[in-house]
N, C-alpha and C. Protein backbone atom coordinates (compact mmCIF):
# COMPACT_ATOMS: atom_id res chain seq x y z
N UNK A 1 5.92 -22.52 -26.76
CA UNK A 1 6.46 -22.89 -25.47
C UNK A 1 5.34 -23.49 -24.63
N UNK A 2 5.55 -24.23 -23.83
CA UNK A 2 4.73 -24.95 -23.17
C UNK A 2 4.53 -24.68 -21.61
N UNK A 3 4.04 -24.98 -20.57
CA UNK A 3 3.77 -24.22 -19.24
C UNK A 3 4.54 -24.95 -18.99
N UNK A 4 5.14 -25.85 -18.99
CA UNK A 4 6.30 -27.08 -18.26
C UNK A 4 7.97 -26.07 -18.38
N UNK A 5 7.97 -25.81 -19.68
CA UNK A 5 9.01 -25.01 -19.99
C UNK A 5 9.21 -23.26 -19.62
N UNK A 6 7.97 -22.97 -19.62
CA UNK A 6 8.11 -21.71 -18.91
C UNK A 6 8.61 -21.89 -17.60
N UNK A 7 8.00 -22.39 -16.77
CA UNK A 7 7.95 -22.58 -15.48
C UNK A 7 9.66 -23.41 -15.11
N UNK A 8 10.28 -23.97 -15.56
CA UNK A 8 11.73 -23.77 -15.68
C UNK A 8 12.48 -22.76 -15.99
N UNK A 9 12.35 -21.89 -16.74
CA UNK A 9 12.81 -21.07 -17.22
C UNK A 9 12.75 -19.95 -16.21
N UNK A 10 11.48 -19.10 -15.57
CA UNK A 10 11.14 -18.47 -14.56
C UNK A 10 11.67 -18.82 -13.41
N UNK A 11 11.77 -20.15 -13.00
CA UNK A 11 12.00 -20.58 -11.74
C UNK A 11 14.16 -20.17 -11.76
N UNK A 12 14.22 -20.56 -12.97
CA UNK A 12 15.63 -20.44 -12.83
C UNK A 12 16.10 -18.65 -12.62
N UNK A 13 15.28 -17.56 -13.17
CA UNK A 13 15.80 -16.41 -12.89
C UNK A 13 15.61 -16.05 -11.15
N UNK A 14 14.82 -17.01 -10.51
CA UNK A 14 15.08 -17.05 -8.75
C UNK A 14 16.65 -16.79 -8.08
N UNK A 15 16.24 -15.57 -8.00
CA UNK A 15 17.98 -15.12 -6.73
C UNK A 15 17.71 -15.47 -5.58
N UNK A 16 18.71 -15.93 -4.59
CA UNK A 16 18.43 -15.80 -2.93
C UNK A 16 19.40 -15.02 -2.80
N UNK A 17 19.79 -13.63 -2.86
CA UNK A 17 20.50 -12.78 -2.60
C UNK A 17 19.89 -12.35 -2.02
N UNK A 18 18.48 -12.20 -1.51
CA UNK A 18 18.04 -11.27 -0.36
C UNK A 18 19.09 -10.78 0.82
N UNK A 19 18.82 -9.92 1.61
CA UNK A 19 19.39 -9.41 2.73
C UNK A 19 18.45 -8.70 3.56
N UNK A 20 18.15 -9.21 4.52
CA UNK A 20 17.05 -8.33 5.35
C UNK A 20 17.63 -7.45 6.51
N UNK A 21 18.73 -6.98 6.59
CA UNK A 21 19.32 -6.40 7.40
C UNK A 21 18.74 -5.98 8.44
N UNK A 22 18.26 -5.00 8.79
CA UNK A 22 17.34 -4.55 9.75
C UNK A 22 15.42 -4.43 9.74
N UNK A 23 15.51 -5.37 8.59
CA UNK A 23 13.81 -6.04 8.17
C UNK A 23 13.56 -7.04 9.37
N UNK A 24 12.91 -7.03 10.44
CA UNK A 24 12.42 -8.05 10.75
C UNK A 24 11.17 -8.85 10.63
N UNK A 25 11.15 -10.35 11.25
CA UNK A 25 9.78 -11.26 10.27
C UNK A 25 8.52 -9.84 10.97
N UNK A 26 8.44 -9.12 11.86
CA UNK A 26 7.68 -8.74 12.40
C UNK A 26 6.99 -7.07 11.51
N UNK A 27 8.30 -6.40 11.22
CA UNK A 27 8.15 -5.45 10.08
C UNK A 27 7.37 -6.02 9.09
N UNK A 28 8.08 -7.09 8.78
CA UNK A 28 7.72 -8.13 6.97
C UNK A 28 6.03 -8.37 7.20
N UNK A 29 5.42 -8.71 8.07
CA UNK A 29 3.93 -8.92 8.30
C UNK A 29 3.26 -7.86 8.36
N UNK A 30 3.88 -7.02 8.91
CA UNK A 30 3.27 -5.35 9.10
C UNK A 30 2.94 -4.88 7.64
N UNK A 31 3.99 -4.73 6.85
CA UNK A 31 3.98 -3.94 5.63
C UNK A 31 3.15 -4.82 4.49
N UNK A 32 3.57 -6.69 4.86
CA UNK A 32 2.30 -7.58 4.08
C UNK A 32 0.89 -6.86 4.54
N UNK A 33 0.72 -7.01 5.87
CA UNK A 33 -0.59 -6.71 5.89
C UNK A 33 -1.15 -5.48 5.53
N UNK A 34 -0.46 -4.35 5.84
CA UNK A 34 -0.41 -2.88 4.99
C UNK A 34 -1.34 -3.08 3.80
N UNK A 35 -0.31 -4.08 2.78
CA UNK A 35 -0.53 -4.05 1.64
C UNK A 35 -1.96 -5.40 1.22
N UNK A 36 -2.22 -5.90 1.90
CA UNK A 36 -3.66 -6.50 2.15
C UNK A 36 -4.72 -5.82 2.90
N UNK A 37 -4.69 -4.60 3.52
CA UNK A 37 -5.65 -3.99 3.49
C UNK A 37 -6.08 -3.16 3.01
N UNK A 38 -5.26 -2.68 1.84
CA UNK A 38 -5.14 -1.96 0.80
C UNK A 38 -6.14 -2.89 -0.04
N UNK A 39 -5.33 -3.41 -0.21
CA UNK A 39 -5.89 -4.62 -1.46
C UNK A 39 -8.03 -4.54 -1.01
N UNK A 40 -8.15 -4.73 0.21
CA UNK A 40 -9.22 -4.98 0.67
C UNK A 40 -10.21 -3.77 0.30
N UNK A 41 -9.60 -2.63 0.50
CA UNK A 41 -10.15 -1.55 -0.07
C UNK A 41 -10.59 -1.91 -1.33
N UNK A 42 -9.55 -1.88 -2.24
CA UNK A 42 -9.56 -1.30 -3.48
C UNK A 42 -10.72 -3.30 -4.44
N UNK A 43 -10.84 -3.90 -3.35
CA UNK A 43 -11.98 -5.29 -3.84
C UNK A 43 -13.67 -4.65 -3.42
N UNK A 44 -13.58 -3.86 -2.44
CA UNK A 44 -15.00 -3.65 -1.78
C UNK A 44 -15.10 -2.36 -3.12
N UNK A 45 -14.23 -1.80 -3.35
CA UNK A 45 -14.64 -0.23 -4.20
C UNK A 45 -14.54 -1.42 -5.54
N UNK A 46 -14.23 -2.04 -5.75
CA UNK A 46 -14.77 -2.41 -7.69
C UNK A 46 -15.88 -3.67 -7.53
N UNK A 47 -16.41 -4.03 -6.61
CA UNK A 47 -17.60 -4.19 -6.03
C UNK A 47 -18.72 -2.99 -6.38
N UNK A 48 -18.36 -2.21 -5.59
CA UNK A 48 -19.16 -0.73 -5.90
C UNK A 48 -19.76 -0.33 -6.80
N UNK A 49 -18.03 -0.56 -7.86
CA UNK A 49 -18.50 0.05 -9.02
C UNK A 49 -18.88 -0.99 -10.05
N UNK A 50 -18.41 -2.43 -10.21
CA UNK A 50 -19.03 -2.97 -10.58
C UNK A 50 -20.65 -3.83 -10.48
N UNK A 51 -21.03 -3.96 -9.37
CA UNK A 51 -22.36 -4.51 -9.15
C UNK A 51 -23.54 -3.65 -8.50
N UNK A 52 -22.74 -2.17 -8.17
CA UNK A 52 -23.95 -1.18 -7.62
C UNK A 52 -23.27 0.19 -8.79
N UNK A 53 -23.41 0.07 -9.75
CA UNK A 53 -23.27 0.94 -11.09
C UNK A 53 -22.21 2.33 -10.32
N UNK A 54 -21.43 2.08 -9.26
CA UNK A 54 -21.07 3.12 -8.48
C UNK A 54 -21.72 3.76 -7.78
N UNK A 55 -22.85 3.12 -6.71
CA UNK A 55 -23.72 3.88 -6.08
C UNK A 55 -23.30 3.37 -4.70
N UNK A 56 -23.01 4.28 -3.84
CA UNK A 56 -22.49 4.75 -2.68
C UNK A 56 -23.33 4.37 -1.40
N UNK A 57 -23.92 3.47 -0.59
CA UNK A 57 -24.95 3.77 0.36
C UNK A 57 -23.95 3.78 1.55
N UNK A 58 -24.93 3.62 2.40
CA UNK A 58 -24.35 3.76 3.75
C UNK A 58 -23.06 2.74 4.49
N UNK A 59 -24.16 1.74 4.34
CA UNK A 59 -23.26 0.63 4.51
C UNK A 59 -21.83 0.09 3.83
N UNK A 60 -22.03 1.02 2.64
CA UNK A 60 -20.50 0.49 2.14
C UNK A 60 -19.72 1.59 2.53
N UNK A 61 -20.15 2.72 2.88
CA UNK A 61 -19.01 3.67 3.54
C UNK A 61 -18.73 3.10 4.53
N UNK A 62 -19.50 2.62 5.65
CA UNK A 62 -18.87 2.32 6.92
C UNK A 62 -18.25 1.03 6.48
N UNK A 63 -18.10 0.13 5.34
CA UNK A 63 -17.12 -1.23 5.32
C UNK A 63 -16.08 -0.16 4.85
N UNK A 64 -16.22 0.63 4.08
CA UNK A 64 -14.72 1.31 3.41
C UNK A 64 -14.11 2.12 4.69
N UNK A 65 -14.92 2.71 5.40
CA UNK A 65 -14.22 3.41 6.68
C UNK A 65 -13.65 2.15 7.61
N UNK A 66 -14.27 1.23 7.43
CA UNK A 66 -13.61 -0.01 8.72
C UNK A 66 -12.05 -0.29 7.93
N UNK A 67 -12.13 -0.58 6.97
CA UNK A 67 -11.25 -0.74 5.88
C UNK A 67 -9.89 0.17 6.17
N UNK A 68 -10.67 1.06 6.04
CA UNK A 68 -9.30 2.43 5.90
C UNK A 68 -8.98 2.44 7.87
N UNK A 69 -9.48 2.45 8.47
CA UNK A 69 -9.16 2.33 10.03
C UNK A 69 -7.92 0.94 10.01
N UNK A 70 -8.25 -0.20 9.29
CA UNK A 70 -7.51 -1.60 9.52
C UNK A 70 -5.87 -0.79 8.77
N UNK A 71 -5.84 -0.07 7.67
CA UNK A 71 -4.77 0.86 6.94
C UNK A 71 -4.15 1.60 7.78
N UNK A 72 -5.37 2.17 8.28
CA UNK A 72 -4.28 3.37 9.64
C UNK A 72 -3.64 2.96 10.57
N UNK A 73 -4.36 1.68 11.23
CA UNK A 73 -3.96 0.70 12.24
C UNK A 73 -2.18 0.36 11.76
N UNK A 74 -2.29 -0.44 10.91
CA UNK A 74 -0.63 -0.66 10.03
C UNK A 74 0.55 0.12 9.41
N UNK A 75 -0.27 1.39 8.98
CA UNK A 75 0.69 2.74 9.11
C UNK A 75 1.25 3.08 10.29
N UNK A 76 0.30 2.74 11.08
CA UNK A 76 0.49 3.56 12.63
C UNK A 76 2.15 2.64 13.18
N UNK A 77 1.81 1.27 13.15
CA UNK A 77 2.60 0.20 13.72
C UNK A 77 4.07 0.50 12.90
N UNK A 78 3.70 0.76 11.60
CA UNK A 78 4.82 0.19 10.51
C UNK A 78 6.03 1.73 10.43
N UNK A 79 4.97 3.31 11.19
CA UNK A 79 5.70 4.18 11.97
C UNK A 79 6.51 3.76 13.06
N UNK A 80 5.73 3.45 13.81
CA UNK A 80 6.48 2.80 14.71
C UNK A 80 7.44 2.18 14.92
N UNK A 81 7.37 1.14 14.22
CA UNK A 81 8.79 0.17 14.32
C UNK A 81 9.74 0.41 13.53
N UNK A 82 9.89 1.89 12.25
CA UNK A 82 10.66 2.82 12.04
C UNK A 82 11.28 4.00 12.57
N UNK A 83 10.33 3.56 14.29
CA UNK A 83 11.55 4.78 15.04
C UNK A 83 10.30 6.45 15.01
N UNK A 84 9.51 5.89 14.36
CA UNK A 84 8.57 7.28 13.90
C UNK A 84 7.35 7.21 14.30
N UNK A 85 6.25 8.06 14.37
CA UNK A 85 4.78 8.15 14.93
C UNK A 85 3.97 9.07 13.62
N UNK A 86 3.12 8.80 13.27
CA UNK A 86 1.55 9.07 12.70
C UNK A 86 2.21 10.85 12.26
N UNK A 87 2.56 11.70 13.71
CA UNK A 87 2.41 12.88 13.45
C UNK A 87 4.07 13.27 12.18
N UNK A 88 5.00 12.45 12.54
CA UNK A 88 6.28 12.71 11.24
C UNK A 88 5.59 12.05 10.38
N UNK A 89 4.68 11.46 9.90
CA UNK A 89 4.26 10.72 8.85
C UNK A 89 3.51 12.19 8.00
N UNK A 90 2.25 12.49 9.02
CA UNK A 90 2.05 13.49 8.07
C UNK A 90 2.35 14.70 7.93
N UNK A 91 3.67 15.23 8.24
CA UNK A 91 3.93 16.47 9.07
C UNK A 91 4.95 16.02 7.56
N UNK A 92 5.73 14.91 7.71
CA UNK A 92 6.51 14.83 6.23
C UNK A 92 5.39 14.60 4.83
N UNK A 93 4.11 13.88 4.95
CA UNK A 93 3.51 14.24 3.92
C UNK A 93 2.93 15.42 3.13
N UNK A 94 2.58 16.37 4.05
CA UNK A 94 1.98 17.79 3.81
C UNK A 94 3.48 18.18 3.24
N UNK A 95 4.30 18.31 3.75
CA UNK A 95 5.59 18.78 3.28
C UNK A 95 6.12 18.57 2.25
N UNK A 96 5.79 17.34 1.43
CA UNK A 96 5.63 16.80 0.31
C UNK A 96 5.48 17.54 -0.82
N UNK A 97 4.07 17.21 -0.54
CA UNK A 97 2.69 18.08 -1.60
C UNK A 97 2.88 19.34 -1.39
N UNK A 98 3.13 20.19 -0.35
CA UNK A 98 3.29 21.49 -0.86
C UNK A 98 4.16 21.99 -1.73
N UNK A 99 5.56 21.27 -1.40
CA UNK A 99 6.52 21.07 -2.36
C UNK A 99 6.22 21.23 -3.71
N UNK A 100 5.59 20.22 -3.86
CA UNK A 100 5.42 19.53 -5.13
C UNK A 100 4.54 20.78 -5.69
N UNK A 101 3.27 21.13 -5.33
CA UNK A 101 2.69 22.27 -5.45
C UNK A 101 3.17 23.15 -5.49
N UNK A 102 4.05 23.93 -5.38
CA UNK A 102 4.85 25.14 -5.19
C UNK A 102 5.36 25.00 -6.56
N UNK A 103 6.07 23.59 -6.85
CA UNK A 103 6.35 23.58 -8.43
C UNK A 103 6.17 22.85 -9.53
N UNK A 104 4.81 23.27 -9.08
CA UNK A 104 3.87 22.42 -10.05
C UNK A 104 4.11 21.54 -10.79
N UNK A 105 4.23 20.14 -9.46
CA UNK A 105 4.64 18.51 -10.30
C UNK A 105 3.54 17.62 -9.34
N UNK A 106 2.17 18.31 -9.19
CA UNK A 106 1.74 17.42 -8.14
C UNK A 106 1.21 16.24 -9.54
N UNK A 107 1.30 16.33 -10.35
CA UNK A 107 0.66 15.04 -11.34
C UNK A 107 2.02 14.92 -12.11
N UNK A 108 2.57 13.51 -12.30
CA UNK A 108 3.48 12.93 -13.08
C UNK A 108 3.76 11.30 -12.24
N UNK A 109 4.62 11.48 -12.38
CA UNK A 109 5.50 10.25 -11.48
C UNK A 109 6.95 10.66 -11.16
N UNK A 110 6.89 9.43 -10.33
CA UNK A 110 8.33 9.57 -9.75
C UNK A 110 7.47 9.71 -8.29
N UNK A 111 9.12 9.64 -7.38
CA UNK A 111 8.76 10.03 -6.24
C UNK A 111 9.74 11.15 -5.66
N UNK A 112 10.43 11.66 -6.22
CA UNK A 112 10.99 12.75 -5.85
C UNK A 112 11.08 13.88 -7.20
N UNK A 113 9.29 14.17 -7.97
CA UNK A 113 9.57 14.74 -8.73
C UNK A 113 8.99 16.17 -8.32
């Protein structure tokens, strides 16, 4: 197969069935960017570990702490514009894991295991 023919083939399994019901463009940037400062993390940590053999100094904690602040920043918002704040975020996360701990499934998958 050839890239001419893939690329027809792929393009044709394209749905526009989307429905954004109560998604707005403003949510949709929130949760993109969420997920790009994630991303940002997880480029500075294989940095780390690839070109400083995994060695930790100062300066890359405080880029990984700026990092994880830009994360909290977008959690915080992306609570928010679900009607919710920081403290149901982790007041339902602890609630979680204890769960889960109580019967002993904190390692597997799923999300309601």
């Amino acid at each position: 197969m050839n890239i001419k023919d893939y690329s027809k083939k792929a393009i044709s399994t394209l749905t526009d069935d989307y429905q954004y019901g109560d998604i707005t463009p403003q949510m949709m940037g929130i949760i993109l960017g969420l997920s790009g400062e994630c991303g940002e993390v997880q480029e500075k940590f294989k940095k780390i570990l690839r070109d400083k053999k995994g060695k930790i100094n100062n300066k890359d904690k405080q880029e990984l702490i700026k990092e994880l602040g830009d994360i909290l920043w977008y959690v915080s918002v992306a609570a928010d514009l679900l009607g919710s704040n920081l403290e149901e975020v982790a007041k339902t996360n602890n609630e979680k894991l204890a769960s889960r701990q109580s019967r002993h499934t904190l390692h597997g998958s799923g999300d309601n295991r």
